[in-house]
Protein backbone atom coordinates (compact mmCIF):
# COMPACT_ATOMS: atom_id res chain seq x y z
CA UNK A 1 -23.87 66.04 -1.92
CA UNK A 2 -26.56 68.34 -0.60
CA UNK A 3 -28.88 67.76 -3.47
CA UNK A 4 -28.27 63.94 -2.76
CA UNK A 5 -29.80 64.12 0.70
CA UNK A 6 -32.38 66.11 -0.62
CA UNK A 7 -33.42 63.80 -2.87
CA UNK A 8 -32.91 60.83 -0.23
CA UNK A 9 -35.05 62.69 2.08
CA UNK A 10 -37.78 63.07 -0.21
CA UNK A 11 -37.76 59.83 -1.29
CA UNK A 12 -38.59 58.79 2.27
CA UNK A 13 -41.46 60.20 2.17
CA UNK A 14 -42.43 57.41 -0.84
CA UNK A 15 -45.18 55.09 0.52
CA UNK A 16 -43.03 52.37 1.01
CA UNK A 17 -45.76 49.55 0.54
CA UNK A 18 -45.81 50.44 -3.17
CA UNK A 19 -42.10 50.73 -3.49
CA UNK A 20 -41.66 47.35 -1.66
CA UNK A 21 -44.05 45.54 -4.00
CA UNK A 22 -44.73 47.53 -6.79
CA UNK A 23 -47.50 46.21 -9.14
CA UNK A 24 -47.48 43.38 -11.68
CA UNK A 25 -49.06 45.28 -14.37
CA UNK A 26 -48.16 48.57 -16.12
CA UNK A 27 -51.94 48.46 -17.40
CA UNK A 28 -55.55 49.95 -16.60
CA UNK A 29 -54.09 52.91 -15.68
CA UNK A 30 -51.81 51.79 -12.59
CA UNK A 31 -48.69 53.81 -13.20
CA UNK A 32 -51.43 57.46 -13.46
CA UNK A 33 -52.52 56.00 -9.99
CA UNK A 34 -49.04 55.14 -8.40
CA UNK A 35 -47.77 58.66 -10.04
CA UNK A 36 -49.80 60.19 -8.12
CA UNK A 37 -49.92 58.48 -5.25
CA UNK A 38 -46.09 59.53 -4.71
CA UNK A 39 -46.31 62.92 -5.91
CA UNK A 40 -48.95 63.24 -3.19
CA UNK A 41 -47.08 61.83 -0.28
CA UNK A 42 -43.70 63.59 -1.75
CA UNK A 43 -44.46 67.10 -2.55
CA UNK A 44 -46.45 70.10 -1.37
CA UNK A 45 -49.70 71.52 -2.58
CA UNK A 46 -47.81 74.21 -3.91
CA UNK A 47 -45.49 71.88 -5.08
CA UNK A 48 -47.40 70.15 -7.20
CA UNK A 49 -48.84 73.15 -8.83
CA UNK A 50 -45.35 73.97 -10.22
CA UNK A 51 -45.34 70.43 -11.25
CA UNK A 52 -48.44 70.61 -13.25
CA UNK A 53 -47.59 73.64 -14.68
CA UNK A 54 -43.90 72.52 -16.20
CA UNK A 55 -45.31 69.32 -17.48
CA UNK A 56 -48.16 71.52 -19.32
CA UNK A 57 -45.23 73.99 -20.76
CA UNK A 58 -43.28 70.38 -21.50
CA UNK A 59 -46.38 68.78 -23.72
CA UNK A 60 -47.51 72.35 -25.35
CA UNK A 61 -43.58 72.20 -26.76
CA UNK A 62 -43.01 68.11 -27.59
CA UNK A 63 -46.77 68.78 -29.39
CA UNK A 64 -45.31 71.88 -31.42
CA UNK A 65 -41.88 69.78 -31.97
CA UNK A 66 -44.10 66.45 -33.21
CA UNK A 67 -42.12 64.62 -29.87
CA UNK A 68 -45.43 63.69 -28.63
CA UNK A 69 -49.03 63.37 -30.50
CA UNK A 70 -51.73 64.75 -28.90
């Protein structure tokens, strides 16, 4: 339940606007800007480093597995 609030709390921090009425289109690069939009508003500097640096260890492994083409 702890993690739950956690979550819920962080979520909060969401710009609501965008949440509310999220765009019509997934195109011209809207869900990059929206991405990081709430990764911006929901996470640290710091944060966000870790955050690059698991999705760069993620795509170096789907490219080696064929999961993702680079």
């Amino acid at each position: 339940m702890e993690a739950y609030k956690r979550i819920v709390e962080r979520w909060r921090k969401a710009p609501g606007a965008d949440l509310d009425k999220p765009p019509k289109t997934g195109g011209g690069g809207i869900q990059n800007e929206l991405y990081n939009k709430f990764k911006i508003a929901m996470f640290s500097t710091h944060e966000i480093e870790k955050l690059a640096t698991a999705q760069d260890s993620l795509k170096t492994k789907l490219l080696k597995l064929g999961g993702l083409i680079g």
